[in-house]
PDB file of N, CA and C in Angstrom:
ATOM      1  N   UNK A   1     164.756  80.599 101.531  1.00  0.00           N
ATOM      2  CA  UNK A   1     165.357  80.836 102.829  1.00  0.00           C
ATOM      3  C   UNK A   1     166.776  81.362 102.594  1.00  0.00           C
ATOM      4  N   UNK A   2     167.126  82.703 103.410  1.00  0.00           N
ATOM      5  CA  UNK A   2     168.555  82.994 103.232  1.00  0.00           C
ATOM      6  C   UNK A   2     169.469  81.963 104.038  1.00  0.00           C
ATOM      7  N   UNK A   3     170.476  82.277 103.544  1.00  0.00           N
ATOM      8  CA  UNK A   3     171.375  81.647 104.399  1.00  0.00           C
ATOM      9  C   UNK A   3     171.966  81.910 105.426  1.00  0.00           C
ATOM     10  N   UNK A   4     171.509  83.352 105.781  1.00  0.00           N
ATOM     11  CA  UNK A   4     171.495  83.975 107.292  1.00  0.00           C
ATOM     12  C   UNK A   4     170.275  83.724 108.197  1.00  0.00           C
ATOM     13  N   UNK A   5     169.410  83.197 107.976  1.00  0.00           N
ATOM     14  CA  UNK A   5     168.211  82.528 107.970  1.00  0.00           C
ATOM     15  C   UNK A   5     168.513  81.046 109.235  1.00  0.00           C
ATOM     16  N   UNK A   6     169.823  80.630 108.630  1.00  0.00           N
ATOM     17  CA  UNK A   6     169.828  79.168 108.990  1.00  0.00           C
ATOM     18  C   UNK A   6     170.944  79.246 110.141  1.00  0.00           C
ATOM     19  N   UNK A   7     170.382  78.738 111.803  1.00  0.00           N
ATOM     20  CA  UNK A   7     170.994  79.168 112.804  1.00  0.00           C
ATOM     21  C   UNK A   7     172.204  78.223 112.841  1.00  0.00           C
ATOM     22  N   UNK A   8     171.373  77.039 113.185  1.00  0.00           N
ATOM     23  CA  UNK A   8     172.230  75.751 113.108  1.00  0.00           C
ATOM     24  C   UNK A   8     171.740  74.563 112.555  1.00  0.00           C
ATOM     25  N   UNK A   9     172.330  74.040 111.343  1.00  0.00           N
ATOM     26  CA  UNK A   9     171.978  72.674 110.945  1.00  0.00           C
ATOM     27  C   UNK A   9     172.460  71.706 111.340  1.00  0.00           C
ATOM     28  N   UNK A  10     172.929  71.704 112.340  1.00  0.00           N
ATOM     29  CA  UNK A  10     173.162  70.724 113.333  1.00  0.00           C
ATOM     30  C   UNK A  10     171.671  70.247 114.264  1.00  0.00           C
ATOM     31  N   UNK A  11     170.743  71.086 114.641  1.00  0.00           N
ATOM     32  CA  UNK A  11     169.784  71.021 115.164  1.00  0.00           C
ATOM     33  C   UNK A  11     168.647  69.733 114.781  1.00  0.00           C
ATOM     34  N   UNK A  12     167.806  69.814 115.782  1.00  0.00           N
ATOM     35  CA  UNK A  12     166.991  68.630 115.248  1.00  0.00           C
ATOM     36  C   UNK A  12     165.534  69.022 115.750  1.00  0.00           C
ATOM     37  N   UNK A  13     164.397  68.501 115.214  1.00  0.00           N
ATOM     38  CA  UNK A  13     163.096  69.022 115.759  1.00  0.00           C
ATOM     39  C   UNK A  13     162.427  67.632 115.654  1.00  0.00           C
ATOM     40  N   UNK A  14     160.929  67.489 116.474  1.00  0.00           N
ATOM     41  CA  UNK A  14     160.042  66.659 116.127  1.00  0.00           C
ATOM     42  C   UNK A  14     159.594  66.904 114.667  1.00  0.00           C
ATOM     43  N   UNK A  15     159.146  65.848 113.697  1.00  0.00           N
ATOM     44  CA  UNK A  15     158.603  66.017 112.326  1.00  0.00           C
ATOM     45  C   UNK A  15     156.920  66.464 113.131  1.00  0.00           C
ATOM     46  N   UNK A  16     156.807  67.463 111.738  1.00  0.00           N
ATOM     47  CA  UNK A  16     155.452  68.128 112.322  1.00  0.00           C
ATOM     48  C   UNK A  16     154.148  67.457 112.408  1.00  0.00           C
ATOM     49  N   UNK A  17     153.934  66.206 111.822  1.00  0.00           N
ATOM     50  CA  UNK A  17     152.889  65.475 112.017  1.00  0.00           C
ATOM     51  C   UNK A  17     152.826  64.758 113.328  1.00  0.00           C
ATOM     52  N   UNK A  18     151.835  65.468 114.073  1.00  0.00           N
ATOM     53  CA  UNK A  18     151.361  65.055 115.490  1.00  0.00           C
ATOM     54  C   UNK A  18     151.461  64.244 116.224  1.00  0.00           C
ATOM     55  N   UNK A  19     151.533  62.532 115.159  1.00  0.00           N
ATOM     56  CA  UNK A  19     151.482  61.667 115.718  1.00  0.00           C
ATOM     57  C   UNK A  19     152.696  60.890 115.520  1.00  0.00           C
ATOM     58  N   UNK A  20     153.311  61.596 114.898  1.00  0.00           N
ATOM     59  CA  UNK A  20     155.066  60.999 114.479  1.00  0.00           C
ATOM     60  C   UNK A  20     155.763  61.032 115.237  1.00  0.00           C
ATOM     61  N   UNK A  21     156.978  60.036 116.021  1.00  0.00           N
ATOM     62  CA  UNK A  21     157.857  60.259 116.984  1.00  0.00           C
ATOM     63  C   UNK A  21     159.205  60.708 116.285  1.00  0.00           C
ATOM     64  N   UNK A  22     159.412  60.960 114.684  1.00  0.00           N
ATOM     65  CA  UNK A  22     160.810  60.690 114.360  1.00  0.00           C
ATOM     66  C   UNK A  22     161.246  62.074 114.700  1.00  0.00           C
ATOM     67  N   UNK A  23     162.707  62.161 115.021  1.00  0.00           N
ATOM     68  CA  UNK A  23     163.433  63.666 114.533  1.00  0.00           C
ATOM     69  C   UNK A  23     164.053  63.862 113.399  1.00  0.00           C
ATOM     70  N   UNK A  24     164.378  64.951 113.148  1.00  0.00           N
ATOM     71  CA  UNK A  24     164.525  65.279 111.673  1.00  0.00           C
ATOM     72  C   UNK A  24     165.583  66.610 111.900  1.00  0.00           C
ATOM     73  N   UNK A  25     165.946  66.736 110.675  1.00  0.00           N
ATOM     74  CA  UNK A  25     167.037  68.270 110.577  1.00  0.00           C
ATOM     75  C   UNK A  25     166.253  69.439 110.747  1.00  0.00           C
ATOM     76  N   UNK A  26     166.701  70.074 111.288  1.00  0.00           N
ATOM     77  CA  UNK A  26     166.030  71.788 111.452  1.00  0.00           C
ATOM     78  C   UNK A  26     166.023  72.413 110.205  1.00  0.00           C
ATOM     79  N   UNK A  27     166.580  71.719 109.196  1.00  0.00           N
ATOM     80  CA  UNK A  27     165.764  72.043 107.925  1.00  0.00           C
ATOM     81  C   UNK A  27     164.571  71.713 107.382  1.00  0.00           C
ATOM     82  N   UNK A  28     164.404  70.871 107.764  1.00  0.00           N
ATOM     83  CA  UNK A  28     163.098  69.396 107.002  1.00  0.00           C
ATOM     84  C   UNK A  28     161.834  70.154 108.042  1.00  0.00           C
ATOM     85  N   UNK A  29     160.534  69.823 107.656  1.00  0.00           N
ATOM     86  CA  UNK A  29     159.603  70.077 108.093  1.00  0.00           C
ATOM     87  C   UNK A  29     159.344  68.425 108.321  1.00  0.00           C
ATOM     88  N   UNK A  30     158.840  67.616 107.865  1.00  0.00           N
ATOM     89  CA  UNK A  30     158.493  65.979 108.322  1.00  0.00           C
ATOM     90  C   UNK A  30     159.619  65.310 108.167  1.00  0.00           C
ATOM     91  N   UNK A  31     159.333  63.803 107.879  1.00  0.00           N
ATOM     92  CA  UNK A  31     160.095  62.937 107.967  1.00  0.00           C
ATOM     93  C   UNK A  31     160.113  62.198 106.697  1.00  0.00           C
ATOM     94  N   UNK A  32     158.763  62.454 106.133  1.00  0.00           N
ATOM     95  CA  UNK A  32     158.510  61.421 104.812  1.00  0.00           C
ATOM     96  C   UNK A  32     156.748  62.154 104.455  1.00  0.00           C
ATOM     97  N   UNK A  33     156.776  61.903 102.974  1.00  0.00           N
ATOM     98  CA  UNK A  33     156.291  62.184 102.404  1.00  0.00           C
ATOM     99  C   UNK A  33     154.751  61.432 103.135  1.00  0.00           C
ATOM    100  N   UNK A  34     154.621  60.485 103.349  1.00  0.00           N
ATOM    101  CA  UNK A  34     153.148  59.744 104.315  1.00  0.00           C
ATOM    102  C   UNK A  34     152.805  61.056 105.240  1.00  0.00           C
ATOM    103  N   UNK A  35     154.159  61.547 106.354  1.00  0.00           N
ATOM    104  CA  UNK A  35     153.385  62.407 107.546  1.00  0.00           C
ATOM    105  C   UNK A  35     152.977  64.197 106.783  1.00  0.00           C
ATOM    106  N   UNK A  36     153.929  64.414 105.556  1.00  0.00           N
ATOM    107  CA  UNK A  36     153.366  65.109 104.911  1.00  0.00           C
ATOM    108  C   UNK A  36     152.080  65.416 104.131  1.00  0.00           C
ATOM    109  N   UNK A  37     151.935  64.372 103.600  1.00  0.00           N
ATOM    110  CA  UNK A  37     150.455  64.446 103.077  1.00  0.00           C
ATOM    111  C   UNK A  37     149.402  63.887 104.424  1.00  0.00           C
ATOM    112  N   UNK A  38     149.839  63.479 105.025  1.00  0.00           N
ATOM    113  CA  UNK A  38     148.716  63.109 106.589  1.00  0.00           C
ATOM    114  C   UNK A  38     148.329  63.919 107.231  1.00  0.00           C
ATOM    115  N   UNK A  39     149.560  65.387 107.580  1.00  0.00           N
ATOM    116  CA  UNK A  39     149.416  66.489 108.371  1.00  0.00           C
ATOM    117  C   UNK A  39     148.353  67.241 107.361  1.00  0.00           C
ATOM    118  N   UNK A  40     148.939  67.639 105.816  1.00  0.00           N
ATOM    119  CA  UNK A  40     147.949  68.060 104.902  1.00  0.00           C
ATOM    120  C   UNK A  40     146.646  67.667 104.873  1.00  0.00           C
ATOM    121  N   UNK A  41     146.155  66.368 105.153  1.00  0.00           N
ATOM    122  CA  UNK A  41     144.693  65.939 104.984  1.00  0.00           C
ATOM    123  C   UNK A  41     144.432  65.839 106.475  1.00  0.00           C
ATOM    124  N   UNK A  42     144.701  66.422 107.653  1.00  0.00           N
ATOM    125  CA  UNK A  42     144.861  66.379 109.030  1.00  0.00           C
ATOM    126  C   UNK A  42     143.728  65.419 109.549  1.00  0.00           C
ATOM    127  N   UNK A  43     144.541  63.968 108.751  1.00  0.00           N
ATOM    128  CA  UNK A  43     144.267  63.073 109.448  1.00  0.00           C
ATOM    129  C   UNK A  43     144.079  62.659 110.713  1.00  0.00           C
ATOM    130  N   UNK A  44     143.154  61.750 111.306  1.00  0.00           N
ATOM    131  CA  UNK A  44     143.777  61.449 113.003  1.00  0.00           C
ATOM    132  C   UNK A  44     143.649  60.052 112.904  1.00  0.00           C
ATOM    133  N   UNK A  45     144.839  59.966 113.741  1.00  0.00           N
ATOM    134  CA  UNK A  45     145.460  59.033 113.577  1.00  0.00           C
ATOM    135  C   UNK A  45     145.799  58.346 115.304  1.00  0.00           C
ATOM    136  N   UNK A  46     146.363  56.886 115.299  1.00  0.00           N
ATOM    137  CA  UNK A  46     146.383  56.716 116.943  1.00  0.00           C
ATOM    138  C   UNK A  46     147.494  56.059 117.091  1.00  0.00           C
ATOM    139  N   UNK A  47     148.086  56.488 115.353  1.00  0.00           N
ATOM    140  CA  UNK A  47     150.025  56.032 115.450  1.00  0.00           C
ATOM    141  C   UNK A  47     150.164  56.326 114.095  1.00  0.00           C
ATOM    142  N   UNK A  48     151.343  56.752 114.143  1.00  0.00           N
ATOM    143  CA  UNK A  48     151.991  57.408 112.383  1.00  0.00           C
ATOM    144  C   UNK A  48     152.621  56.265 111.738  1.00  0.00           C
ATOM    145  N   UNK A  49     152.326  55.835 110.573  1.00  0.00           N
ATOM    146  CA  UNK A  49     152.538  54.748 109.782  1.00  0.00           C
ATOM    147  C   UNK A  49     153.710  55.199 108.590  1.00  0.00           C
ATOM    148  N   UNK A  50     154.599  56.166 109.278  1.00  0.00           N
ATOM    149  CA  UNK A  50     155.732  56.321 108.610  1.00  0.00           C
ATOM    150  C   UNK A  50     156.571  55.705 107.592  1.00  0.00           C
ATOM    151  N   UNK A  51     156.998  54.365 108.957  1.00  0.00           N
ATOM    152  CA  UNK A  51     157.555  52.789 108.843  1.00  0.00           C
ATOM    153  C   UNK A  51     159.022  53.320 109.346  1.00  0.00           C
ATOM    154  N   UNK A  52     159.303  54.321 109.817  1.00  0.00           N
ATOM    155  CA  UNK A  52     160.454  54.491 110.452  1.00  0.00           C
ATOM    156  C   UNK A  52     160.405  53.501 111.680  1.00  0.00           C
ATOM    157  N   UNK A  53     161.528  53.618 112.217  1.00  0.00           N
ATOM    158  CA  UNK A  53     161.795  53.122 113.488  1.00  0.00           C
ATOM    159  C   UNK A  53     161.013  53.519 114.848  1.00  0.00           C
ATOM    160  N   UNK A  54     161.404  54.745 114.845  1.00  0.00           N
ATOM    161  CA  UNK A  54     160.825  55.869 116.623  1.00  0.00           C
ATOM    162  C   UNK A  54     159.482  55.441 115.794  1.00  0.00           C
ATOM    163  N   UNK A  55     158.843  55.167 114.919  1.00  0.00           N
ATOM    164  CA  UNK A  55     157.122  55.278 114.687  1.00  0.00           C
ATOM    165  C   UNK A  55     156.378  53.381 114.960  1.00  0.00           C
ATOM    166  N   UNK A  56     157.304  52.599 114.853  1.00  0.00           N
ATOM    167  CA  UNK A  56     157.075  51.319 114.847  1.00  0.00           C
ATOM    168  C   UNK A  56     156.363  51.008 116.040  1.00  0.00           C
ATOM    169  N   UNK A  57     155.380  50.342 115.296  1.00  0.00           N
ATOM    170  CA  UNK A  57     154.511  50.036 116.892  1.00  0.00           C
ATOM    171  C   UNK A  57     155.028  48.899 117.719  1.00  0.00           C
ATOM    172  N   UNK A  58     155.935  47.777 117.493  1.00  0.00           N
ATOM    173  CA  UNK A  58     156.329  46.506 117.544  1.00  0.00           C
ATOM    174  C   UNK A  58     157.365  46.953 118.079  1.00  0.00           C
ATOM    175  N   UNK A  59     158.667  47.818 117.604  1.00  0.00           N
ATOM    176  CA  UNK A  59     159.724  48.159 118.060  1.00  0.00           C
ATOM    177  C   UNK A  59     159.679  49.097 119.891  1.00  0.00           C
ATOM    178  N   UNK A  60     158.588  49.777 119.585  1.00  0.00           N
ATOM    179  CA  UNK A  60     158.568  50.724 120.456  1.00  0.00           C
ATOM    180  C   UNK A  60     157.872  49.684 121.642  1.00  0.00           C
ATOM    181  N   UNK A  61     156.940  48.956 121.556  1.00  0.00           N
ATOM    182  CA  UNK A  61     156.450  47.940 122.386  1.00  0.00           C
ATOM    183  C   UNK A  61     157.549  47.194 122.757  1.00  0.00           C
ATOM    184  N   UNK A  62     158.750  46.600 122.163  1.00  0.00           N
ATOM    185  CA  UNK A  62     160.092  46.064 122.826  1.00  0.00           C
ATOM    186  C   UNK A  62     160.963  46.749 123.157  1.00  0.00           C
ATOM    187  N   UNK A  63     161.072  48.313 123.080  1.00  0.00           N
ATOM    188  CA  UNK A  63     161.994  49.066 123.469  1.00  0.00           C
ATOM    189  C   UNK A  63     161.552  49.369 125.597  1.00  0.00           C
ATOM    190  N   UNK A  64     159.985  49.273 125.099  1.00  0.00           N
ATOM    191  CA  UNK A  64     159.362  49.684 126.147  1.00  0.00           C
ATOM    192  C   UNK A  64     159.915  48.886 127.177  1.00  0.00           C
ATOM    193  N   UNK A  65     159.285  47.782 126.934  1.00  0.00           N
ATOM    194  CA  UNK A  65     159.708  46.334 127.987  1.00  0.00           C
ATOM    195  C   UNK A  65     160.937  46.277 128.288  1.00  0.00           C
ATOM    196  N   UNK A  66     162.099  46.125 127.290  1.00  0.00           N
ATOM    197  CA  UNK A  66     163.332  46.335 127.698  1.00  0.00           C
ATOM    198  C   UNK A  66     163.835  47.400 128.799  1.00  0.00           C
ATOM    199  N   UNK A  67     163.163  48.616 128.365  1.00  0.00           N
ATOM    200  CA  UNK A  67     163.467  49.768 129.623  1.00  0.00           C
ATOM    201  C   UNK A  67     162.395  49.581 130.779  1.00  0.00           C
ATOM    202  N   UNK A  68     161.561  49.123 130.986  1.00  0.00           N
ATOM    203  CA  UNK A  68     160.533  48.209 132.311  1.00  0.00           C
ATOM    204  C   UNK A  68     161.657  47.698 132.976  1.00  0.00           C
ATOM    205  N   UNK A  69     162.133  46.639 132.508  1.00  0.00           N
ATOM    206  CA  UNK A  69     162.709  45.421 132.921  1.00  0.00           C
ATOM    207  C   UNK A  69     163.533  45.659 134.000  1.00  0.00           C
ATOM    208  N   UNK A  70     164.654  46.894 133.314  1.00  0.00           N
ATOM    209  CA  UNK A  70     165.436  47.185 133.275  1.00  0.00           C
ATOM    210  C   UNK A  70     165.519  48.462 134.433  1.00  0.00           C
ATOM    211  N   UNK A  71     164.577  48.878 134.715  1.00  0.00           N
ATOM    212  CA  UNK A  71     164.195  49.768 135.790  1.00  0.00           C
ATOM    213  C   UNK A  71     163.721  48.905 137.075  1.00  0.00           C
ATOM    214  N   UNK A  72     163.884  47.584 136.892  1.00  0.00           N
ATOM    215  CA  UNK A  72     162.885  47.206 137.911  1.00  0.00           C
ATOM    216  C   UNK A  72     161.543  46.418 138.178  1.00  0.00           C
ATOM    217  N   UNK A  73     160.531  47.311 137.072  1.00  0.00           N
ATOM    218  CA  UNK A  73     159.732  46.950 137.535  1.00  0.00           C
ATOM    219  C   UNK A  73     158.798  46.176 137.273  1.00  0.00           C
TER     220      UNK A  73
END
């Protein structure tokens, strides 16, 4: 890749495996080597086992509730 190539590395994208919630640098294509070889063997999957945070099934289930709560309802 040139280096006129590169708009802003400040930027951020979804990691390309489907079922991954993390963001990543507009350099990086995934997040970790798991959603890399997962997207490669185009696994399916019904949650990305990263072990990041945004992918945690436990975290995201208490993030949830907290913002429920917290709305109301």
């Amino acid at each position: 890749m040139l280096m006129s190539e590169i708009t802003d590395v400040g930027d951020t994208h979804k990691c390309a495996y489907e079922q991954c919630e993390c963001w990543i640098s507009a350099l990086d294509t995934y997040c970790s080597e798991y959603c890399a070889d997962a997207d490669d063997e185009r696994e399916i999957e019904i949650q990305c086992d990263c072990k990041h945070p945004a992918c945690n099934l436990n975290e995201r289930a208490s993030l949830r509730m907290i913002l429920d709560e917290g709305a109301g309802v």
